[in-house]
N, C-alpha and C. Protein backbone atom coordinates (compact mmCIF):
# COMPACT_ATOMS: atom_id res chain seq x y z
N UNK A 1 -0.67 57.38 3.18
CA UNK A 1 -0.99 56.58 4.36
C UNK A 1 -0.06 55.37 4.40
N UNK A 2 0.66 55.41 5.45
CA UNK A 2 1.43 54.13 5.74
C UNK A 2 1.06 53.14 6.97
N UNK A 3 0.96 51.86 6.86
CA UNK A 3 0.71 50.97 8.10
C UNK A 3 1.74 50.26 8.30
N UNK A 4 2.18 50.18 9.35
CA UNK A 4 3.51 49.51 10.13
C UNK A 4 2.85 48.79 11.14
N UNK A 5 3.97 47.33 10.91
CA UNK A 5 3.68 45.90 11.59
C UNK A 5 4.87 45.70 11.94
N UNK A 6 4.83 45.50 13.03
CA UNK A 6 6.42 44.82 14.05
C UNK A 6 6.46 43.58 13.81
N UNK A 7 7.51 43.05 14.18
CA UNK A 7 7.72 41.10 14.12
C UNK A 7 9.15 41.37 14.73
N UNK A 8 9.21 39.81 15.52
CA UNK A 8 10.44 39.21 15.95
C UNK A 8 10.68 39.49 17.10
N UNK A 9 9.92 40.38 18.30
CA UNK A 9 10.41 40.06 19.68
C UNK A 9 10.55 39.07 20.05
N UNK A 10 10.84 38.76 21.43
CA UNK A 10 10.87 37.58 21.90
C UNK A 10 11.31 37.42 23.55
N UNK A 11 11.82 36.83 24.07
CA UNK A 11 12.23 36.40 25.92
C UNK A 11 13.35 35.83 25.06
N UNK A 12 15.21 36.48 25.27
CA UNK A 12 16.46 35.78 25.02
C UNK A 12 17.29 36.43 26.30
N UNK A 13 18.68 35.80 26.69
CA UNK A 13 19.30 35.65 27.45
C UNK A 13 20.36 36.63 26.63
N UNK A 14 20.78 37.70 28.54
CA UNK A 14 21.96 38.47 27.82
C UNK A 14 22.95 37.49 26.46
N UNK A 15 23.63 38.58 26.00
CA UNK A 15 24.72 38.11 25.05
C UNK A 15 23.88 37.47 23.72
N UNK A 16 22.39 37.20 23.13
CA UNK A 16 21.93 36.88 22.45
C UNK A 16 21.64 37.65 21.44
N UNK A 17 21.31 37.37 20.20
CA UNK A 17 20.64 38.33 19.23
C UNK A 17 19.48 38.14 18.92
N UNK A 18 18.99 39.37 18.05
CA UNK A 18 17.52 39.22 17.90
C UNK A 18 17.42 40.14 16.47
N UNK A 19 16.33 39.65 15.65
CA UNK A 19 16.01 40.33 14.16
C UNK A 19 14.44 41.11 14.32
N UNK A 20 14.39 41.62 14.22
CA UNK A 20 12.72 42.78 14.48
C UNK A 20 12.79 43.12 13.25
N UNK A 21 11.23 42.89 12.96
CA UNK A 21 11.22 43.56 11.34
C UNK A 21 10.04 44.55 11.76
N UNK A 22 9.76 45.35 10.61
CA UNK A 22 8.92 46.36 10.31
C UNK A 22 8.16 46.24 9.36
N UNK A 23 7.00 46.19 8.76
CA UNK A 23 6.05 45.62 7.02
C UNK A 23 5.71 47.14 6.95
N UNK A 24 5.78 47.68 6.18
CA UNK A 24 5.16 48.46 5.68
C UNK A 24 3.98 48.30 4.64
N UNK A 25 2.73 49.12 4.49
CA UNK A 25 2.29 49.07 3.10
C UNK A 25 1.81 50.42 2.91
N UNK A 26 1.46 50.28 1.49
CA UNK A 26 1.88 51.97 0.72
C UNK A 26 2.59 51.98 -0.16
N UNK A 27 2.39 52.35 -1.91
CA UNK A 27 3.59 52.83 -2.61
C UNK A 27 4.80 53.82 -1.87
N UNK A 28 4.27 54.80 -1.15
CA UNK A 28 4.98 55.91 -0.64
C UNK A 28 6.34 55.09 0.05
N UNK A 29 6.22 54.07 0.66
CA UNK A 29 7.01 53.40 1.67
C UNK A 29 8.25 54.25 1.67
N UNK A 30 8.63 53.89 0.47
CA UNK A 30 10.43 53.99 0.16
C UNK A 30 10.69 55.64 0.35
N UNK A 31 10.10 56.57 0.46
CA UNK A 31 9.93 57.76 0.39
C UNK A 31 9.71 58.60 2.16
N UNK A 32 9.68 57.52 3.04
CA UNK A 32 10.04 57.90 4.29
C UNK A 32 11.40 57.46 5.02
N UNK A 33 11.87 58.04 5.40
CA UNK A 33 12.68 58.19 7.09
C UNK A 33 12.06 57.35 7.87
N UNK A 34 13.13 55.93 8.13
CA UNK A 34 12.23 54.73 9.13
C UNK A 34 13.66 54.78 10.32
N UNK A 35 12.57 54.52 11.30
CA UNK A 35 13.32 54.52 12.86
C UNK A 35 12.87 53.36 13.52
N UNK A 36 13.32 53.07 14.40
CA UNK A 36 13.26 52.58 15.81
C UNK A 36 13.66 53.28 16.66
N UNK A 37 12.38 52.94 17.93
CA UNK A 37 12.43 53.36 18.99
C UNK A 37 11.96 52.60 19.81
N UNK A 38 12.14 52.62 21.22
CA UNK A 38 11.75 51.65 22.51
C UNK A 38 11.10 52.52 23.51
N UNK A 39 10.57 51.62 24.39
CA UNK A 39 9.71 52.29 25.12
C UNK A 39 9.79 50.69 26.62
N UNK A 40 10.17 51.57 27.65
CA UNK A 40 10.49 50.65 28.73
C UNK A 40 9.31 51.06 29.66
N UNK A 41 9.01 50.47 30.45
CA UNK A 41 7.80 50.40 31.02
C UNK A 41 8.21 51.72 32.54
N UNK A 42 6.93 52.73 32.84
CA UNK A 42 7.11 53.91 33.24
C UNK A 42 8.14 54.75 32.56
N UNK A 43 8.76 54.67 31.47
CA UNK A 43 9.35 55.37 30.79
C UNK A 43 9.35 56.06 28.85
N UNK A 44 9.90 57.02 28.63
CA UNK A 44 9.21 57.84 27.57
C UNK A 44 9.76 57.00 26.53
N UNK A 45 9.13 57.46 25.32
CA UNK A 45 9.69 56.63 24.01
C UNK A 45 11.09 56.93 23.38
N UNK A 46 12.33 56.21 23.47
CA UNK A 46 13.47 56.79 23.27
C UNK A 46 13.92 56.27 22.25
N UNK A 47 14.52 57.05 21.23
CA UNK A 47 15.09 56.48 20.20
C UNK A 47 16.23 55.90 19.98
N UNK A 48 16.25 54.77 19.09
CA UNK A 48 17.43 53.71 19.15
C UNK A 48 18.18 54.01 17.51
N UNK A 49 17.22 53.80 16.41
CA UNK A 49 18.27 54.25 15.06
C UNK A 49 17.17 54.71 14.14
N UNK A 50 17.55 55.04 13.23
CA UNK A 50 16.94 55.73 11.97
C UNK A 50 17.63 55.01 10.64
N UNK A 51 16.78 55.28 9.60
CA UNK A 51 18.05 55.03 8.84
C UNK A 51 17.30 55.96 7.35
N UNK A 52 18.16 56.50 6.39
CA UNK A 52 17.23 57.61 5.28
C UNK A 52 16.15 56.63 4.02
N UNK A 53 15.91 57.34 3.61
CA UNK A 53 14.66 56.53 2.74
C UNK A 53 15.48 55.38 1.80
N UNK A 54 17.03 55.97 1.45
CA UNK A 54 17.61 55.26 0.61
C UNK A 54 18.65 54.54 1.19
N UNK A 55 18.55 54.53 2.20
CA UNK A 55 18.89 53.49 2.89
C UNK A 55 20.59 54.19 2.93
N UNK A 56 21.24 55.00 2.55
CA UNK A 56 22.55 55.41 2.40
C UNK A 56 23.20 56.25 4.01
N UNK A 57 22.16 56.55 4.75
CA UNK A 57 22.25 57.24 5.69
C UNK A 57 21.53 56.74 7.29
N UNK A 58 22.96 55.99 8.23
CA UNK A 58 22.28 55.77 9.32
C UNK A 58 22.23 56.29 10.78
N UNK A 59 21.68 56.41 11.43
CA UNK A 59 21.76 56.91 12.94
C UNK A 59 21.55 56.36 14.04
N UNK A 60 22.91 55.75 15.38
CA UNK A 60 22.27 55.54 16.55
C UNK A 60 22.61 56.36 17.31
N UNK A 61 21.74 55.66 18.96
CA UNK A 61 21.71 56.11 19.89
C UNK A 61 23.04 55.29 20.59
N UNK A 62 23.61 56.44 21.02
CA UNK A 62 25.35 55.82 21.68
C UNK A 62 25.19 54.31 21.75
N UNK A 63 23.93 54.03 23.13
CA UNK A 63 24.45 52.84 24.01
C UNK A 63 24.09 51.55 23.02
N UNK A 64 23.29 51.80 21.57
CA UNK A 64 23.17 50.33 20.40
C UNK A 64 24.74 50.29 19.53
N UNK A 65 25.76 51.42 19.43
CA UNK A 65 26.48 51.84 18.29
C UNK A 65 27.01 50.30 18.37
N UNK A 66 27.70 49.77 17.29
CA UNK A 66 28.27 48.90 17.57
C UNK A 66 27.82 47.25 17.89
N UNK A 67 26.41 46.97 18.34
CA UNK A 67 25.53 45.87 18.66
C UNK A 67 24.50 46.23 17.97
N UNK A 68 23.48 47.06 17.22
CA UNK A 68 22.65 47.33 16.66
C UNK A 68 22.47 47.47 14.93
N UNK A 69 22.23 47.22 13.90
CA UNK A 69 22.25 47.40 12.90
C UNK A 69 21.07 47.93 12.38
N UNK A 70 20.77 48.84 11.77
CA UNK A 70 19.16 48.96 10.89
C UNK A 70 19.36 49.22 9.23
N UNK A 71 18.42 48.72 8.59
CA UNK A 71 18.65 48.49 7.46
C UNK A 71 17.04 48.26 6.60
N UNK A 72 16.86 48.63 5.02
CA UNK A 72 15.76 48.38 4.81
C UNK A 72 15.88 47.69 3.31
N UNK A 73 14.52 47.16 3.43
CA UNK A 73 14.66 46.86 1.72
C UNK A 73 13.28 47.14 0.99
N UNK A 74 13.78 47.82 0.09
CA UNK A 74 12.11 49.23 -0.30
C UNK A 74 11.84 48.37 -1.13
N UNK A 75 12.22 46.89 -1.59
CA UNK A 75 11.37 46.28 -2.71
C UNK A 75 10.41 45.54 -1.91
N UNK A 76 10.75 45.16 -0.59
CA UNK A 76 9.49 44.38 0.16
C UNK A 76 8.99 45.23 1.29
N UNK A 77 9.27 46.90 0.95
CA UNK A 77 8.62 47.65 2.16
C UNK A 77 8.92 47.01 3.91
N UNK A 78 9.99 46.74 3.92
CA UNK A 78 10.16 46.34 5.45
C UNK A 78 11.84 47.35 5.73
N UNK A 79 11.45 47.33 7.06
CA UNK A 79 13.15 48.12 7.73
C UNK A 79 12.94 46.82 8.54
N UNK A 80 14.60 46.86 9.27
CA UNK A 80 14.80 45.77 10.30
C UNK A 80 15.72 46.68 11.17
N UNK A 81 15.98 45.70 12.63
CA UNK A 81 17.09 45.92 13.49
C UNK A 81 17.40 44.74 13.57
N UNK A 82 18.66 44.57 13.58
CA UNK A 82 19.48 43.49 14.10
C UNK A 82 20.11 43.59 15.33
N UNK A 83 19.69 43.16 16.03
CA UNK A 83 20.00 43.16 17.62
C UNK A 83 21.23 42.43 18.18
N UNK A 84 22.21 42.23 18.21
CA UNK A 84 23.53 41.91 18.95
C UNK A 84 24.43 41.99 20.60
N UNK A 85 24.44 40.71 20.65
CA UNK A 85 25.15 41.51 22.35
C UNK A 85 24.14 42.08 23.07
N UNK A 86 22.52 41.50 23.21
CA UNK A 86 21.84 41.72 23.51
C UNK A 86 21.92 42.09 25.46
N UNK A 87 22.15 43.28 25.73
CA UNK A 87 21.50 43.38 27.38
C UNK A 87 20.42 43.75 28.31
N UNK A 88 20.31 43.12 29.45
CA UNK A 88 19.22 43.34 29.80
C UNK A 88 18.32 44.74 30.03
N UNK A 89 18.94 45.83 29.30
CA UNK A 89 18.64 47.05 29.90
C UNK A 89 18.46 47.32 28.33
N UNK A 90 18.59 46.36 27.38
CA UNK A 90 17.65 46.89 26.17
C UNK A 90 16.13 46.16 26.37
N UNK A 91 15.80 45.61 27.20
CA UNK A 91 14.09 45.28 27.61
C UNK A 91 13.13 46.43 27.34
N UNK A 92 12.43 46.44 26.15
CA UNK A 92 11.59 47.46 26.27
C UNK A 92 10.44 46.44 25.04
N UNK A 93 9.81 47.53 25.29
CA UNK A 93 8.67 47.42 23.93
C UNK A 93 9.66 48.15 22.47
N UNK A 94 9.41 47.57 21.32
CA UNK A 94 10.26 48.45 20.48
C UNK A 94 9.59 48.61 18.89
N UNK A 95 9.40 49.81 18.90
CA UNK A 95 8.17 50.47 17.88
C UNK A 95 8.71 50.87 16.78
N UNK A 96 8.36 50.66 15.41
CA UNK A 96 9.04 51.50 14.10
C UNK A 96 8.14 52.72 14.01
N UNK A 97 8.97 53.76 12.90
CA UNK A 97 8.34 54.81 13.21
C UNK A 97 8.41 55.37 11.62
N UNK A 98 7.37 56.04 10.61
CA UNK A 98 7.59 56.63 9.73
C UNK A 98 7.68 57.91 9.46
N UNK A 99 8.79 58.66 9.30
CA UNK A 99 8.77 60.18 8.98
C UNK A 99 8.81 60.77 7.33
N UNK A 100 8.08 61.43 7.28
CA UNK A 100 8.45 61.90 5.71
C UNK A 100 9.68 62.95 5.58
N UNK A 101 9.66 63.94 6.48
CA UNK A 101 10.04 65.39 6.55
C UNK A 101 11.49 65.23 7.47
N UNK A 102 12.24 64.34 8.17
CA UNK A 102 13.08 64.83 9.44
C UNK A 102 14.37 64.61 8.29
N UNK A 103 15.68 65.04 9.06
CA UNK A 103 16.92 65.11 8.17
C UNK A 103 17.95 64.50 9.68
N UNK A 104 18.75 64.22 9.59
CA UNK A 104 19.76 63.94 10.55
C UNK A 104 19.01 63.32 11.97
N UNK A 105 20.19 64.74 12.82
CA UNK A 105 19.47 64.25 13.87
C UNK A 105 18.72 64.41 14.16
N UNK A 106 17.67 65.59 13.36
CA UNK A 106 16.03 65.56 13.97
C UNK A 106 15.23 64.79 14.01
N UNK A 107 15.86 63.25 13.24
CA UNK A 107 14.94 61.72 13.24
C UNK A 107 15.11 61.44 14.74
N UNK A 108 15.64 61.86 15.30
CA UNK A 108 15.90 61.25 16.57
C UNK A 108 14.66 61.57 17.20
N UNK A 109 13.82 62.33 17.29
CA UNK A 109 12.56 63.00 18.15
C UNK A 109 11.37 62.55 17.61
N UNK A 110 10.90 61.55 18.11
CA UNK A 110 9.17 60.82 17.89
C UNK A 110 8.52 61.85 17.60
N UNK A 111 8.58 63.13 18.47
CA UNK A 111 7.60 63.95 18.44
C UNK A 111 7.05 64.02 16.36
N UNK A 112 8.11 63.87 15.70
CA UNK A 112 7.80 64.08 14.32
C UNK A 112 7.37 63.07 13.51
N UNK A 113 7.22 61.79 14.09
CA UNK A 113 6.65 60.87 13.23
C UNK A 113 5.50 60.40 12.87
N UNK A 114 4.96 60.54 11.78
CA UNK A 114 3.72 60.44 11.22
C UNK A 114 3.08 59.23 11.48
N UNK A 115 4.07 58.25 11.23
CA UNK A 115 3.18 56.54 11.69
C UNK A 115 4.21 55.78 12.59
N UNK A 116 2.78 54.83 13.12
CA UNK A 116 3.46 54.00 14.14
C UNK A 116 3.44 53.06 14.15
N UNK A 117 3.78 51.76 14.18
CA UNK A 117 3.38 50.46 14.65
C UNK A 117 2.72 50.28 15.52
N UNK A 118 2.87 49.13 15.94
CA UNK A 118 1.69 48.73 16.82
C UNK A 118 2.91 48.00 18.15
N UNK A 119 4.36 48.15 18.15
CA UNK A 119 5.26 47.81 18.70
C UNK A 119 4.90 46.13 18.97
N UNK A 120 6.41 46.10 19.29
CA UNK A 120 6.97 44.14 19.61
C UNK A 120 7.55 44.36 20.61
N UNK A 121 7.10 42.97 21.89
CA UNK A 121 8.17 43.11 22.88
C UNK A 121 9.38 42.26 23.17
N UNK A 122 10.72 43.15 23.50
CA UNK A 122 11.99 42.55 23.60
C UNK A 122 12.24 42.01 25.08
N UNK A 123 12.07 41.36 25.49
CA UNK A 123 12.86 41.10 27.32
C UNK A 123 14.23 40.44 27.12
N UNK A 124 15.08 40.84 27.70
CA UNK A 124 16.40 40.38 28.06
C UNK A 124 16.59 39.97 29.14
N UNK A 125 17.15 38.71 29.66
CA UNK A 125 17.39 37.92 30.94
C UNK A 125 18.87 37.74 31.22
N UNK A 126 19.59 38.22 32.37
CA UNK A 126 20.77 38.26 32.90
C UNK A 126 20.76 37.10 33.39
């Protein structure tokens, strides 16, 4: 059993950054596949990055490559995103996600993730 806690949304102005964390608790922590994903209002939950249990292996979605970072640290059970070059069309709600089982790009599909947060919200202002 894992429980996931968001932190660090906020209301910032294009071109800004932003740090979102994730808490995990659970020995197991370090032993899942942690993601982010967003969720924009009338729209489905889309994934932004992944990254592997050991942290050696990461994945985005095209439009973060480059402005987005994810990263974890299994001694305090938290993943993060580092948000960069923030635009207004990254405005969403933005949820961590725990998988035990996915490999590559099959982290990309919510449909497989076992836990959820409770999501944080991001707004971006042009």
């Amino acid at each position: 059993q894992v429980q996931l806690v968001e932190s660090g949304g906020g209301l910032v102005q294009a071109g800004d950054s932003l740090k979102l964390s994730c808490a995990g608790s659970g020995r197991s922590f370090s032993r899942y596949t942690m993601a982010w994903f967003r969720q924009a209002p009338g729209k489905e939950r889309d994934f932004v990055a992944t990254i592997s249990w050991s942290g050696s292996t990461t994945y985005y979605v095209d439009s973060v490559k480059g402005r987005f970072t994810i990263s974890r640290d299994n001694a305090e059970n938290t993943v993060y995103l580092q948000m960069n070059s923030l635009k207004p069309e990254d405005t969403a709600v933005y949820y961590c996600g725990a998988d035990l089982y996915c490999s590559g790009y099959g982290c990309a599909d919510a449909a497989g993730y076992d836990y959820w947060g409770q999501g944080t919200q991001v707004t971006v202002s042009s």
